[in-house]
Protein backbone atom coordinates (compact mmCIF):
# COMPACT_ATOMS: atom_id res chain seq x y z
CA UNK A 1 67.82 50.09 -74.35
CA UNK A 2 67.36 47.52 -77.10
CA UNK A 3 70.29 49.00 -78.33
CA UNK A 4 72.84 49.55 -75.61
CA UNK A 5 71.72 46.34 -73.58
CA UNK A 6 74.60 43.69 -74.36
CA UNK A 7 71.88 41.25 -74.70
CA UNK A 8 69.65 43.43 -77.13
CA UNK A 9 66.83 42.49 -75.79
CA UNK A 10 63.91 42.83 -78.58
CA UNK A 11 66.66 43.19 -81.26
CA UNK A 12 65.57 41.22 -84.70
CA UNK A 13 69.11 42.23 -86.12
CA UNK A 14 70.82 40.21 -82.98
CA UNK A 15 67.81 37.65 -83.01
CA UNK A 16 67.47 38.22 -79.41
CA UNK A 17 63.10 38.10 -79.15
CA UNK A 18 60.64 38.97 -76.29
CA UNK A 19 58.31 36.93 -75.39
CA UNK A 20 55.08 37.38 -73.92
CA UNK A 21 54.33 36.88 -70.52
CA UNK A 22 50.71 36.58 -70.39
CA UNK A 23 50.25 35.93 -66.18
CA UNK A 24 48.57 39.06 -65.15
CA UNK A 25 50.50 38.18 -61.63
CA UNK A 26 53.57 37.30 -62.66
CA UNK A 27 53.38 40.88 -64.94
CA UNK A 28 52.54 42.69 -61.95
CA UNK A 29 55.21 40.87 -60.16
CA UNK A 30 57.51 41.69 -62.69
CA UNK A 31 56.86 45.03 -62.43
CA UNK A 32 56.96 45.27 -58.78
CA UNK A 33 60.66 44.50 -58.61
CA UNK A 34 61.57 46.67 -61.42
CA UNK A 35 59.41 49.79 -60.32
CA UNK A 36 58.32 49.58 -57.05
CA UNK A 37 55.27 52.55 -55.84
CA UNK A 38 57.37 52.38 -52.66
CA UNK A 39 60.47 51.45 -50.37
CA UNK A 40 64.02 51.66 -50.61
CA UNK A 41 64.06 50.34 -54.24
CA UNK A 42 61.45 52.86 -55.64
CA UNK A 43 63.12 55.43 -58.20
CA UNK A 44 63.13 58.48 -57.38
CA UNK A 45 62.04 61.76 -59.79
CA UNK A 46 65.78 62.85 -61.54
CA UNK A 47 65.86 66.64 -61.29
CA UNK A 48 66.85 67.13 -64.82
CA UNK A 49 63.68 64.45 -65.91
CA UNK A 50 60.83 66.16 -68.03
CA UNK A 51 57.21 66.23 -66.56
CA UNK A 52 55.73 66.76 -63.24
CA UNK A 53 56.77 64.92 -60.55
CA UNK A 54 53.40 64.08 -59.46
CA UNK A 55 53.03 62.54 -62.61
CA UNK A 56 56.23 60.74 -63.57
CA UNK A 57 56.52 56.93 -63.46
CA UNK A 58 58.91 54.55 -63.42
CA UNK A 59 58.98 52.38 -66.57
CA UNK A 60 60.92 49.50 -67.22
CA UNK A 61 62.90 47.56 -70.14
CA UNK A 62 62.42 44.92 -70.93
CA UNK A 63 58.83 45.38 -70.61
CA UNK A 64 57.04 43.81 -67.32
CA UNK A 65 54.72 41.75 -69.82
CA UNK A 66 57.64 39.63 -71.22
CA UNK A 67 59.26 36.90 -69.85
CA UNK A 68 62.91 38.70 -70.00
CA UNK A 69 61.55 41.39 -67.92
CA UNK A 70 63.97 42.21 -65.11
CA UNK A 71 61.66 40.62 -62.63
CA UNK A 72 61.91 37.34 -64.34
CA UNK A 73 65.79 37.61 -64.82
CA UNK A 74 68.05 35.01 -62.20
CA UNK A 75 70.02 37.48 -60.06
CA UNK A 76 67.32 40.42 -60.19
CA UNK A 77 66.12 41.02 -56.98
CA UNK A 78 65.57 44.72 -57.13
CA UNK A 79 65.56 47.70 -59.62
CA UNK A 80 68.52 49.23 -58.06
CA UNK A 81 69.83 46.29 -59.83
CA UNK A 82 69.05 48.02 -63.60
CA UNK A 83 70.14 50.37 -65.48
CA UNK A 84 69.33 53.45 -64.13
CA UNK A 85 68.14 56.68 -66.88
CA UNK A 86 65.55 59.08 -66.96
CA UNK A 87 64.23 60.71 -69.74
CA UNK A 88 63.74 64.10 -71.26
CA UNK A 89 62.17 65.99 -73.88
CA UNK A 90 64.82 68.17 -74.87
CA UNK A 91 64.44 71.85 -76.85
CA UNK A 92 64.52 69.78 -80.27
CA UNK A 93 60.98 68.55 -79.19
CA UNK A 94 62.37 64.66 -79.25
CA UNK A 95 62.50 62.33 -76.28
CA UNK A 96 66.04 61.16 -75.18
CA UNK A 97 67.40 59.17 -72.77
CA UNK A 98 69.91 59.77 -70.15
CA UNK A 99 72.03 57.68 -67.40
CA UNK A 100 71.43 58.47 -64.23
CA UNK A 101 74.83 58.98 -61.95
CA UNK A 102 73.30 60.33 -59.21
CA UNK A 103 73.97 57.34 -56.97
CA UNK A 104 78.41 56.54 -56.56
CA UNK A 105 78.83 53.46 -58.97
CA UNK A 106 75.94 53.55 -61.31
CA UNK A 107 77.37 54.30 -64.23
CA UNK A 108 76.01 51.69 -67.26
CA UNK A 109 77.95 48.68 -68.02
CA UNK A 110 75.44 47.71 -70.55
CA UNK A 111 75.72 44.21 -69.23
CA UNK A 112 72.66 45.02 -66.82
CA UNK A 113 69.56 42.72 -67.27
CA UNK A 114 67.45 45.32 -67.08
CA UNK A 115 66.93 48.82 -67.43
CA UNK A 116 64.30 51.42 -65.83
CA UNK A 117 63.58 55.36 -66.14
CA UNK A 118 61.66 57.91 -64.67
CA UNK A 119 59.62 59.47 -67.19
CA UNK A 120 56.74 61.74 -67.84
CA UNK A 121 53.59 59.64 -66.95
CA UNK A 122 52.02 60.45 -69.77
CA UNK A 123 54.80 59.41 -72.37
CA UNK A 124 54.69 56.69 -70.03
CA UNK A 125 51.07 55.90 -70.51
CA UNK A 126 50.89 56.50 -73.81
CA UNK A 127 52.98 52.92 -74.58
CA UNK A 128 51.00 50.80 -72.45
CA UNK A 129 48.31 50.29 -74.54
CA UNK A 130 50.07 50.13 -78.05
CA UNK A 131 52.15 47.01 -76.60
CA UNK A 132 48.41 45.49 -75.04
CA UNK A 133 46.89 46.42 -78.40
CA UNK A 134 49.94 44.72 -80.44
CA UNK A 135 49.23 41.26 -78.21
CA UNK A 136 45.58 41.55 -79.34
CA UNK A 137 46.06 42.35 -82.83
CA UNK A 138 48.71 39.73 -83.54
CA UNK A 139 46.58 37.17 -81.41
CA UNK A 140 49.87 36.08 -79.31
CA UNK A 141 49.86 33.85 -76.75
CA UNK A 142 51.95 32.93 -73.78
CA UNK A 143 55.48 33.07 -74.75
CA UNK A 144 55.14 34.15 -77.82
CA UNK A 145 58.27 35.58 -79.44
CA UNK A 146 58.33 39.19 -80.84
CA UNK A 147 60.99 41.93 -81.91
CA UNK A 148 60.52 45.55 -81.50
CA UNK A 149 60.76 48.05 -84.02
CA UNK A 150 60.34 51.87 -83.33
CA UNK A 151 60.13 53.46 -87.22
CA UNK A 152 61.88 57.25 -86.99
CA UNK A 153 63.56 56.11 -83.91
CA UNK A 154 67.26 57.66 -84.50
CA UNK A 155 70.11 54.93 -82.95
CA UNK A 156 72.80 56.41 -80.70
């Protein structure tokens, strides 16, 4: 999403940094617009998305713990409001991600301010902690800026 985004959000190359949102609330919060447990705004399991359903989450880009999180964007009430994907482990053994056209008029523009996917929960889970552990290890504070990097990660 870093990538596709036409604000590259996260993208050293476009200088377009997050920055960390260190509010426990206003994370939460963030993430609570973006992926929702529950309601009419709460993604629902793709059928062609890897994992069990009991066990897939909703995850969101630009990550809830940033202040460019879609829950802190102007305009952003909802996640309906993102780009909508889902992703998949595919024969090759990698992880890609896919739009989701399920809905009439959700194909990307790439303009969105956001982005979300239902993945397996524990791909899901697994990147939690390495962003947490990356705030710790650098020492960063509140609003803090930061680019992301994925080494091996092939570009579309």
């Amino acid at each position: 999403m870093r990538d596709k985004l036409d604000w590259h959000p996260g993208s050293k190359e476009h200088n377009s940094p997050l920055h960390r949102e260190f509010d426990t609330a206003k994370r939460d919060a963030n993430r609570g617009v973006v992926c929702p447990d529950s309601g009419p705004y709460a993604l629902v399991l793709h059928p062609l998305a890897t994992g069990d359903s009991k066990k897939t989450q909703c995850d969101e880009y630009a990550f809830a713990a940033s202040k460019e999180s879609g829950g802190s964007q102007a305009g952003v009430t909802n996640g309906s409001q993102c780009l909508q994907a889902y992703a998949r482990k595919d024969a090759d053994g990698k992880w890609r991600l896919y739009d989701d056209l399920r809905e009439p008029n959700t194909a990307p523009t790439y303009t969105e301010k956001c982005a979300r996917a239902t993945m397996a929960g524990a791909q899901n889970e697994r990147a939690g902690p390495r962003l947490s552990g990356f705030y710790t290890k650098q020492r960063m504070l509140d609003n803090d800026a930061y680019f992301i990097d994925v080494p091996g990660l092939v570009r579309p």
